[in-house]
C-alpha atoms as a PDB file:
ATOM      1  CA  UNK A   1      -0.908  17.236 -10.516  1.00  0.00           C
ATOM      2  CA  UNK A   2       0.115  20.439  -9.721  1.00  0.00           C
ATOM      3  CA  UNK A   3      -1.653  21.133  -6.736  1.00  0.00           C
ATOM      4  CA  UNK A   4       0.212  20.111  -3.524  1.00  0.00           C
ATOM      5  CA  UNK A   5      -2.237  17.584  -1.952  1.00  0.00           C
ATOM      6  CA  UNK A   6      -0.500  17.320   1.254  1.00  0.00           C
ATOM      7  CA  UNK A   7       1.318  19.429   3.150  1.00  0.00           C
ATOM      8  CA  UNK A   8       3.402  17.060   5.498  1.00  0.00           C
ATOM      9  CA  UNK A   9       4.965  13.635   6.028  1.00  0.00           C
ATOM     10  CA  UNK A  10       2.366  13.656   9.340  1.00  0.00           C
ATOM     11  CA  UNK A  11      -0.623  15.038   7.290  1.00  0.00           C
ATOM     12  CA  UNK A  12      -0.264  11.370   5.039  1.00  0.00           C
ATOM     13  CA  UNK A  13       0.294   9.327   8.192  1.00  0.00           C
ATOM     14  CA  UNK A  14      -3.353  10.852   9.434  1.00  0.00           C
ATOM     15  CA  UNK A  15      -5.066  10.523   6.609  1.00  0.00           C
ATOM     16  CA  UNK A  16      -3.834   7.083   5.966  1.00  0.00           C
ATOM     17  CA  UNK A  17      -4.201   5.611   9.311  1.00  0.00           C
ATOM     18  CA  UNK A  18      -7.857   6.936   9.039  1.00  0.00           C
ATOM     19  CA  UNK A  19      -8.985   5.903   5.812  1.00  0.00           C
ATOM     20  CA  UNK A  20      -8.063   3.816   2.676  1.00  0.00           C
ATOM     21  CA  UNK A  21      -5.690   6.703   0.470  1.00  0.00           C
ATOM     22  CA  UNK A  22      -8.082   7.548  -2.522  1.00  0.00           C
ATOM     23  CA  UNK A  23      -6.399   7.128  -6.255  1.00  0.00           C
ATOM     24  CA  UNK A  24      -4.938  10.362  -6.629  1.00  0.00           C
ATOM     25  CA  UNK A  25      -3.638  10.864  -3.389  1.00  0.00           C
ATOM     26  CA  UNK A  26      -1.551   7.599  -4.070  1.00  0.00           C
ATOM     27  CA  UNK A  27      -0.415   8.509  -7.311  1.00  0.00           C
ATOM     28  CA  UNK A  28       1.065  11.951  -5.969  1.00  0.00           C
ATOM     29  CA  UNK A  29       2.951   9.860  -2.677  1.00  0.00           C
ATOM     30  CA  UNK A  30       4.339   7.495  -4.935  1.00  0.00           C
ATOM     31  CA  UNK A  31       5.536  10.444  -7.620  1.00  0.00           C
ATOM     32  CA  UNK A  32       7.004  13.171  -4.750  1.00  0.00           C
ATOM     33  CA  UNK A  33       7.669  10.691  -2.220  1.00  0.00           C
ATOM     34  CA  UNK A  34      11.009  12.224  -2.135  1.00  0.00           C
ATOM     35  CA  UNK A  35       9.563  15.825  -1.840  1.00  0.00           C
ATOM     36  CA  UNK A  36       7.516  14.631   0.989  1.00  0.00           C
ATOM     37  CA  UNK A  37      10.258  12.966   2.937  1.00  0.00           C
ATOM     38  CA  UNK A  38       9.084   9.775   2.699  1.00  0.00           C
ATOM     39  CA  UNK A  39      11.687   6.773   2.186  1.00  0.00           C
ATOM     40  CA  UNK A  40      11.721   3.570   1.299  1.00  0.00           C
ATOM     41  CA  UNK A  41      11.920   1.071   4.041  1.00  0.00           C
ATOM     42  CA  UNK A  42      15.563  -1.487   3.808  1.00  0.00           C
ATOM     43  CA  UNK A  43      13.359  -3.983   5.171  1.00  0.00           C
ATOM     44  CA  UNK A  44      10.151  -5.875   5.549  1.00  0.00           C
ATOM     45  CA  UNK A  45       8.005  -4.052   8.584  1.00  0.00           C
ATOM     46  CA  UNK A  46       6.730  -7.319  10.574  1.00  0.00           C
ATOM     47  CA  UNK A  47       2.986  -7.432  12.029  1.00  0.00           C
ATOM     48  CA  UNK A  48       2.405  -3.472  10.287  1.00  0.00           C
ATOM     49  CA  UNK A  49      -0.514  -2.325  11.968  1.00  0.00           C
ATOM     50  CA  UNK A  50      -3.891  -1.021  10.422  1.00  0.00           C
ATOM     51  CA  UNK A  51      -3.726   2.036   8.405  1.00  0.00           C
ATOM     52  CA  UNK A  52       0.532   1.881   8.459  1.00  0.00           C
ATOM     53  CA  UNK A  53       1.496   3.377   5.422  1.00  0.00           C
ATOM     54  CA  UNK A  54       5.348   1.307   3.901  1.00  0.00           C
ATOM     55  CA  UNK A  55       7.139   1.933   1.032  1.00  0.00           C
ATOM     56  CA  UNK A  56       9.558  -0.611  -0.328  1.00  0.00           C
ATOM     57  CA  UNK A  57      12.204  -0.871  -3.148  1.00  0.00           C
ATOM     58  CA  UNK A  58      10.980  -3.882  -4.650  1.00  0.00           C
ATOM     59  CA  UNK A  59      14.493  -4.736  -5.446  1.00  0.00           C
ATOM     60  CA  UNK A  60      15.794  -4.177  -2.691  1.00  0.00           C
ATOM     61  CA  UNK A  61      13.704  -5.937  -0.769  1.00  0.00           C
ATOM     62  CA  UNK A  62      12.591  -9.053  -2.325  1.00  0.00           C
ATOM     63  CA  UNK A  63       9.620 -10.649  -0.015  1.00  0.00           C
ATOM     64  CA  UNK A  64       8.084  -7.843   1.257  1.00  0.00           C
ATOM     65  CA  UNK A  65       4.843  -9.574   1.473  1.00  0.00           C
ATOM     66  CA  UNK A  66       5.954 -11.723   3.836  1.00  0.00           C
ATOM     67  CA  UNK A  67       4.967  -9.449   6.861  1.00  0.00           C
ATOM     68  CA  UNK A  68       3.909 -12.247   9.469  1.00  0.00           C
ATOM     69  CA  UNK A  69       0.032 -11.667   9.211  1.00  0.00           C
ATOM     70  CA  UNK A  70      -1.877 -14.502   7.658  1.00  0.00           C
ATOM     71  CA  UNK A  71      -3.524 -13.443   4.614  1.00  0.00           C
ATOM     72  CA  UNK A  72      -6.097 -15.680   2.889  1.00  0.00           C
ATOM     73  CA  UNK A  73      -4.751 -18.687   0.430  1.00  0.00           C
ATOM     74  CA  UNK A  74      -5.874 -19.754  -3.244  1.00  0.00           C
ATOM     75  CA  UNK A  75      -7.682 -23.016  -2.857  1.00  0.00           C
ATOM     76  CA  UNK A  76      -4.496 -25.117  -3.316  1.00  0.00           C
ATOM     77  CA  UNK A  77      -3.404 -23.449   0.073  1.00  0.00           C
ATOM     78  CA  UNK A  78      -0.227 -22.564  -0.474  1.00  0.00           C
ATOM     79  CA  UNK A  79      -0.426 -19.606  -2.682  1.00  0.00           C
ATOM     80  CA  UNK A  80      -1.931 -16.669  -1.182  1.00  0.00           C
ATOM     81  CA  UNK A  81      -4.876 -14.861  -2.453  1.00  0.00           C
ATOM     82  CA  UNK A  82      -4.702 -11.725  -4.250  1.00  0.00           C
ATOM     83  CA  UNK A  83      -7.008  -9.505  -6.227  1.00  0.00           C
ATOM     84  CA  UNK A  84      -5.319  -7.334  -8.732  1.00  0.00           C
ATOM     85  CA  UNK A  85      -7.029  -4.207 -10.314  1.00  0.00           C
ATOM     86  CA  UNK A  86      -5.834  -1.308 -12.127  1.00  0.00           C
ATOM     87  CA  UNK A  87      -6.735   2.160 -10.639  1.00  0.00           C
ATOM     88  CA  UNK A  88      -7.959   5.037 -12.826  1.00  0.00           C
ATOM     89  CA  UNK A  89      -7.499   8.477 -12.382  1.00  0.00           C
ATOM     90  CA  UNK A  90      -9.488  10.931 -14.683  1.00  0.00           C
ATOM     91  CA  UNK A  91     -10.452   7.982 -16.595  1.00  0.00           C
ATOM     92  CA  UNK A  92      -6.920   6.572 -17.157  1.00  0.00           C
ATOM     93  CA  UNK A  93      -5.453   3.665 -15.810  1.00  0.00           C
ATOM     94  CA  UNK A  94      -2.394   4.957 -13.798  1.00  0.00           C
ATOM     95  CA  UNK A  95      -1.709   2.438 -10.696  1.00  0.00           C
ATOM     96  CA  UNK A  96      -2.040  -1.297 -10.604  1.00  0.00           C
ATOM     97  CA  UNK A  97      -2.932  -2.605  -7.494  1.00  0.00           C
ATOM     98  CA  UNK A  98      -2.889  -5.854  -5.542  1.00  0.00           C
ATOM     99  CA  UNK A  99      -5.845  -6.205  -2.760  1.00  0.00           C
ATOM    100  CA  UNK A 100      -4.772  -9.162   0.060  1.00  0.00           C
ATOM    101  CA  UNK A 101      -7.979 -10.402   2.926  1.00  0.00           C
ATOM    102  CA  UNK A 102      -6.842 -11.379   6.314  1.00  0.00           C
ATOM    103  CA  UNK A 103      -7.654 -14.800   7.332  1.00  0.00           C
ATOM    104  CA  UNK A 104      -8.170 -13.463  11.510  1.00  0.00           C
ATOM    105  CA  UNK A 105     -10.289 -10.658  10.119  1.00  0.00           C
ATOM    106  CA  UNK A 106     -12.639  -9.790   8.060  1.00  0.00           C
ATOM    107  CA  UNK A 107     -12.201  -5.941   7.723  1.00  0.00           C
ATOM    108  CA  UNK A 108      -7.882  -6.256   7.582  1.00  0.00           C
ATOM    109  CA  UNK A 109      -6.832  -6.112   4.351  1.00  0.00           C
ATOM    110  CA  UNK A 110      -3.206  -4.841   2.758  1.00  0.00           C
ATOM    111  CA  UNK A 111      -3.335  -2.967  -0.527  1.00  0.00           C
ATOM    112  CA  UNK A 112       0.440  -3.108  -2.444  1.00  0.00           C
ATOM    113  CA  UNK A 113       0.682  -0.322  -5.412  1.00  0.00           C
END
């Protein structure tokens, strides 16, 4: 990962508010985060709106998933649905990931890394 992928903060923001981030371009936010100015948010964003990119300190804050959209429950209804994959970059399996469906719509989803 040498290559600088982005150039900006604003240039991640664009490209993530446009279109789903693609493996690698994750990978490199979550690795030079710091680099690229982006910080870790001290608490859970409420309501975050399509295409808002959030980073958390998981333990720091605790229940960041609970963001005040309704995502879709297991069958017993109380837990809520998640699909879980792990991402591969040049064939490797770098990033686990954690897919959640909104129950208002059907093209909303949140993706946690």
């Amino acid at each position: 990962m040498s290559e600088a992928m982005f150039a900006s903060k604003d240039e991640i923001l664009e490209v993530a508010r446009q279109r789903w981030l693609k493996n690698r371009e994750v990978l490199h936010i979550l690795s030079c985060a710091g680099q690229l100015s982006l910080h870790s948010s001290p608490e859970v964003v409420q309501r975050p709106a399509s295409g808002q990119l959030v980073l958390y300190d998981r333990g720091a804050v605790r229940h960041f998933r609970r963001d005040a959209h309704g995502w879709k429950k297991k069958r017993d209804g109380k837990t809520l649905r998640e699909d879980h994959e792990k991402l591969k970059i040049d064939g490797v399996e770098r990033i686990t990931c954690c897919y959640a469906h909104s129950e208002e719509s059907a093209s909303f989803h949140r993706r946690i890394y």
